[in-house]
Protein backbone atom coordinates (compact mmCIF):
# COMPACT_ATOMS: atom_id res chain seq x y z
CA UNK A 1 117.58 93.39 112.01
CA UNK A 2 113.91 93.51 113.13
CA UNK A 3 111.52 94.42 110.54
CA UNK A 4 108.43 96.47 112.43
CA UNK A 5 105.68 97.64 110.58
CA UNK A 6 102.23 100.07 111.16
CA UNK A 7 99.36 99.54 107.63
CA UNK A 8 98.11 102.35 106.77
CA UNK A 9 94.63 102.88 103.93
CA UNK A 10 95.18 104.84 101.62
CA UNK A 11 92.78 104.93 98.20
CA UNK A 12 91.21 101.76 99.87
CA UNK A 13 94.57 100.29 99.69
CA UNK A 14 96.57 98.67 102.77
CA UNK A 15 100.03 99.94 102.15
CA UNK A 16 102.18 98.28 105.39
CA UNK A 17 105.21 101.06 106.53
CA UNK A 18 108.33 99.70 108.26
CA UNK A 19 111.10 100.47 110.38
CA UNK A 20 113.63 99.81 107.37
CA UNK A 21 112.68 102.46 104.71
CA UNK A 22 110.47 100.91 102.71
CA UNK A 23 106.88 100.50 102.31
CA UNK A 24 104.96 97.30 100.82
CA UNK A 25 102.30 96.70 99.10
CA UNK A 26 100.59 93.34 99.60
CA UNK A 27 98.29 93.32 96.64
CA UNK A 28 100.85 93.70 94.50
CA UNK A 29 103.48 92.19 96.23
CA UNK A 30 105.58 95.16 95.88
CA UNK A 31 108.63 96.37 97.76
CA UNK A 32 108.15 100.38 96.82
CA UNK A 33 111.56 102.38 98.21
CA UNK A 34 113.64 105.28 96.96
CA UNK A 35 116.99 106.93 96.89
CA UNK A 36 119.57 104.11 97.89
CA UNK A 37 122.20 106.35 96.08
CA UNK A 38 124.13 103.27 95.10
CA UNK A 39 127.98 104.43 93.83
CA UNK A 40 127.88 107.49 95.88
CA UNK A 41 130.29 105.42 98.57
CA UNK A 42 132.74 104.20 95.60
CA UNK A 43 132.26 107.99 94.47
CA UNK A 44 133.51 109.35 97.38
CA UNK A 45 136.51 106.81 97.99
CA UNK A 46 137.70 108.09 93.93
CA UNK A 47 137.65 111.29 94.96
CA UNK A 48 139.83 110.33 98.50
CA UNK A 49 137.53 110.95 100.50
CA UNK A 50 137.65 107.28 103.35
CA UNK A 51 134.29 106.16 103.18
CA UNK A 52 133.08 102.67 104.03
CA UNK A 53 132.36 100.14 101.72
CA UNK A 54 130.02 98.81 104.42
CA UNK A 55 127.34 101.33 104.11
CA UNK A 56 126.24 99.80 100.35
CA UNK A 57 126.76 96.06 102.27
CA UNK A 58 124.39 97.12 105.02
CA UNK A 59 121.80 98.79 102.63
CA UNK A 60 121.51 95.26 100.36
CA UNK A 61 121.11 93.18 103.68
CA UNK A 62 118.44 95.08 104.37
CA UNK A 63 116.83 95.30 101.18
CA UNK A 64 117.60 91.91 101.20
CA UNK A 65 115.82 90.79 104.27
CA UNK A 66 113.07 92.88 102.97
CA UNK A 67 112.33 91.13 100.16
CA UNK A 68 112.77 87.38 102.13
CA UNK A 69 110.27 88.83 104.66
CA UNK A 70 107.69 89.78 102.40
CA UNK A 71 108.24 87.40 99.64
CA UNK A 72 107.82 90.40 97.40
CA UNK A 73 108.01 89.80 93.73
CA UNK A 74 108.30 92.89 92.31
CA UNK A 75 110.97 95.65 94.02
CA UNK A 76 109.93 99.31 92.58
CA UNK A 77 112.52 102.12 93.15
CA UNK A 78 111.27 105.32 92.77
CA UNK A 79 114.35 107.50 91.90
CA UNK A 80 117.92 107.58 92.38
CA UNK A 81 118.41 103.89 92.70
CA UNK A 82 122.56 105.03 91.44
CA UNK A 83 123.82 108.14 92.48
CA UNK A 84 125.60 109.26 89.00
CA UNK A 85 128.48 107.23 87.01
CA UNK A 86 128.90 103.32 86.69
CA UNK A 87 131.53 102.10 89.08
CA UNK A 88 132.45 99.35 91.50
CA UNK A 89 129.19 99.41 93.80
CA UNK A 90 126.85 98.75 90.69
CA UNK A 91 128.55 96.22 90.01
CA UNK A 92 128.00 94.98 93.17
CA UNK A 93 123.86 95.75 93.09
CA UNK A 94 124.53 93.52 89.85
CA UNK A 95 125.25 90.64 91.61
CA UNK A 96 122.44 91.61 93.71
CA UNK A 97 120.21 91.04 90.97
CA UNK A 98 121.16 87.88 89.71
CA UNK A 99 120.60 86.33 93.25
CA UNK A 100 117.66 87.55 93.07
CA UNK A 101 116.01 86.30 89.75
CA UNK A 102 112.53 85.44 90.97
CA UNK A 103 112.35 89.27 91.96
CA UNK A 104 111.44 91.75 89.30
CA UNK A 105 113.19 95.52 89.61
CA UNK A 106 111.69 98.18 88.11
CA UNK A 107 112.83 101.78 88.43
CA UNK A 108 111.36 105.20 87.82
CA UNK A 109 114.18 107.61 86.97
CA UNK A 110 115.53 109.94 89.25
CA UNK A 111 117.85 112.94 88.86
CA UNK A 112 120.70 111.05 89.83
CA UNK A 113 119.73 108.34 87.57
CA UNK A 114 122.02 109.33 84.58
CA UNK A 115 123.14 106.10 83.00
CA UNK A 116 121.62 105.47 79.29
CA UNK A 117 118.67 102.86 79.41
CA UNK A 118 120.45 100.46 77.68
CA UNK A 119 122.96 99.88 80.91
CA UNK A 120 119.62 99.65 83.45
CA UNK A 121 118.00 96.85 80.92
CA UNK A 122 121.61 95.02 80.74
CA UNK A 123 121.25 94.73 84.85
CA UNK A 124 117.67 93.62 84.60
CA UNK A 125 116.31 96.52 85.44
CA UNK A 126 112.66 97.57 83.98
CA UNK A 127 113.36 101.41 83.32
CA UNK A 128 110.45 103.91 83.72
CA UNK A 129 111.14 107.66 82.49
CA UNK A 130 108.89 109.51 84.24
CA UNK A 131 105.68 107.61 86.34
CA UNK A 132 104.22 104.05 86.86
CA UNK A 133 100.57 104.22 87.11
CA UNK A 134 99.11 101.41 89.16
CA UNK A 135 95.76 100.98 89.87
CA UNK A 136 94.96 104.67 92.26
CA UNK A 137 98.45 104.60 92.64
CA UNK A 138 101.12 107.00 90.46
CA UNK A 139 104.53 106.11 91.08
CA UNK A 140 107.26 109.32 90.40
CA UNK A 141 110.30 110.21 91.78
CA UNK A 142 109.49 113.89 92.69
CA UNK A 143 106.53 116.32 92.31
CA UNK A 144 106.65 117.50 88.77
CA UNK A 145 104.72 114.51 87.36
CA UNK A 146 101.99 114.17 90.35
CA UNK A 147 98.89 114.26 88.56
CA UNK A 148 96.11 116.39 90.54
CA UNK A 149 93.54 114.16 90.38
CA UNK A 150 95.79 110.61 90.94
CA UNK A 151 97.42 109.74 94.85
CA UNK A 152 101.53 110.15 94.40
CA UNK A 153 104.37 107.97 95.98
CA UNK A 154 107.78 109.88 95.92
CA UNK A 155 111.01 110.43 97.08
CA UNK A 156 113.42 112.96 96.51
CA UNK A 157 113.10 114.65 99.55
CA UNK A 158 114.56 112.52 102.42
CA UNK A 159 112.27 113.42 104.96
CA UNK A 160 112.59 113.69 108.70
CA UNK A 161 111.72 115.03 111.87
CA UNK A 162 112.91 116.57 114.50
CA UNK A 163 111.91 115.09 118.13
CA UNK A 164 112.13 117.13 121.33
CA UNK A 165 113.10 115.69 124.39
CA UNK A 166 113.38 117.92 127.76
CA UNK A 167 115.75 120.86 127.55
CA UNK A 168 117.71 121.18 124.66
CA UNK A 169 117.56 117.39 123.68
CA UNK A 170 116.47 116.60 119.96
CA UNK A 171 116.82 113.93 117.68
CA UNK A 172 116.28 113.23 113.98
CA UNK A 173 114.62 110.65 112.95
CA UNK A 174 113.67 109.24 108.45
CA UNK A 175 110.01 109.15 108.37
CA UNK A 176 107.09 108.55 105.84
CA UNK A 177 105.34 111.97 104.96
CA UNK A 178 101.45 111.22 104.17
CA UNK A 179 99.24 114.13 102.92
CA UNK A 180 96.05 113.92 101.16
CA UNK A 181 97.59 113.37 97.41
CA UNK A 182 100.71 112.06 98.35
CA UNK A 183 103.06 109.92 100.15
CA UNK A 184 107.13 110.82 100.46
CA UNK A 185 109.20 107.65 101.06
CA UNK A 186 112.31 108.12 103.53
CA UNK A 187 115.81 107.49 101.67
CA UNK A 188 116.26 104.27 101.94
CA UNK A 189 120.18 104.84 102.33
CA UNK A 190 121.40 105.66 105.72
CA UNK A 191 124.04 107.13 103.17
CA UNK A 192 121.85 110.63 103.00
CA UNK A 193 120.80 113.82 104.80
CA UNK A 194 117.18 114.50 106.38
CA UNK A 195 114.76 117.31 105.27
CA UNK A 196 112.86 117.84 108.54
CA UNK A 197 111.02 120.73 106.26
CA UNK A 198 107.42 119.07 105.52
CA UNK A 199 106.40 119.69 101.71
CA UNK A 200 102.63 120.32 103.10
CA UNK A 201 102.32 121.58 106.87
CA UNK A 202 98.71 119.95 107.44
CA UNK A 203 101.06 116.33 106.72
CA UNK A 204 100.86 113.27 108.87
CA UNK A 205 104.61 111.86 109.45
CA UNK A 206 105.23 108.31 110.44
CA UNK A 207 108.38 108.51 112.25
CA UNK A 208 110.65 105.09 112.85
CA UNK A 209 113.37 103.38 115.16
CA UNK A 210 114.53 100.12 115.13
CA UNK A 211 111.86 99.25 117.56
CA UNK A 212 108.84 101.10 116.24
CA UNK A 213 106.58 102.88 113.41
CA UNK A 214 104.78 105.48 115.24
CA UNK A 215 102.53 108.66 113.79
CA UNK A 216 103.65 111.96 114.88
């Protein structure tokens, strides 16, 4: 996996986007990402539905590799780190954690993020209900607690875009969305639909590849 990455300033602030759905931030040496929807695989196989257990083992390599490339010391989900009930995949993100015990994980709760505090805190996990302020930085999962006169890192939406090619040819692409008080995070599952819908039309989006970060 190649990590490639394009800083952006935002507040002052260097915030470094990459290929791999997540954005860090040096200063604090945080990994920031949202929606990795972990249990929504195990989900699907209880309900019969055949769906590889190799999607969650891709998505902790990479966070994984993430975290070794930027010696991060703090990872900072931003909603729907589980996608509803306990099962066999947390368990697995468990063991995640305990590898990594130099690594602090902190999450802001999402609407998928249903479990009782308690459980989160058992894992290790620092539990926020609603926002993490950080310096000109709030942290929330989606819109509702943006403050007007703070900058906003999300999720939520799993944005995308569409790129045209000659004749009918199009392709979807994750990307960051960047607008004056905000900044939407991809998913950082590959696990998850695209919204190619931009939350503010005047929006700068940062689309990705495995070779590139480019603005669009």
């Amino acid at each position: 996996m190649s990590i490639i990455t394009k800083d952006i300033s935002i507040q002052n602030e260097v915030l470094t986007l990459t290929n791999q759905r997540a954005l860090f931030w040096k200063q604090q040496k945080t990994l920031v990402l949202s929606d990795l929807h972990i249990g929504k695989t195990a989900h699907f196989r209880k309900a019969g539905i055949p769906i590889p257990s190799a999607i969650l083992d891709n998505d902790l390599k990479k966070l994984q590799d993430l975290i070794n490339c930027f010696e991060a010391e703090i990872v900072l989900v931003v909603g729907d780190l589980f996608h509803a009930e306990n099962n066999t995949d947390i368990n697995q993100f468990q063991k995640f954690i305990q590898d990594n015990r130099e690594v602090s994980f902190e999450l802001i709760k999402g609407n998928h993020d249903r479990l009782k505090d308690n459980f989160y805190k058992s894992l290790g996990i620092t539990v926020f209900k609603t926002h993490k302020d950080v310096d000109a930085f709030r942290f929330v999962h989606d819109e509702q607690h943006c403050g007007e006169d703070i900058f906003c890192i999300s999720g939520h939406t799993h944005p995308g875009v569409v790129i045209r090619g000659r004749g009918k040819v199009s392709i979807k692409l994750p990307c960051y969305e960047v607008s004056e008080h905000r900044l939407i995070l991809p998913a950082f599952s590959e696990f998850t639909g695209l919204n190619t819908k931009r939350t503010i039309a005047s929006a700068i989006c940062y689309g990705f590849t495995e070779k590139s970060v480019f603005e669009i």
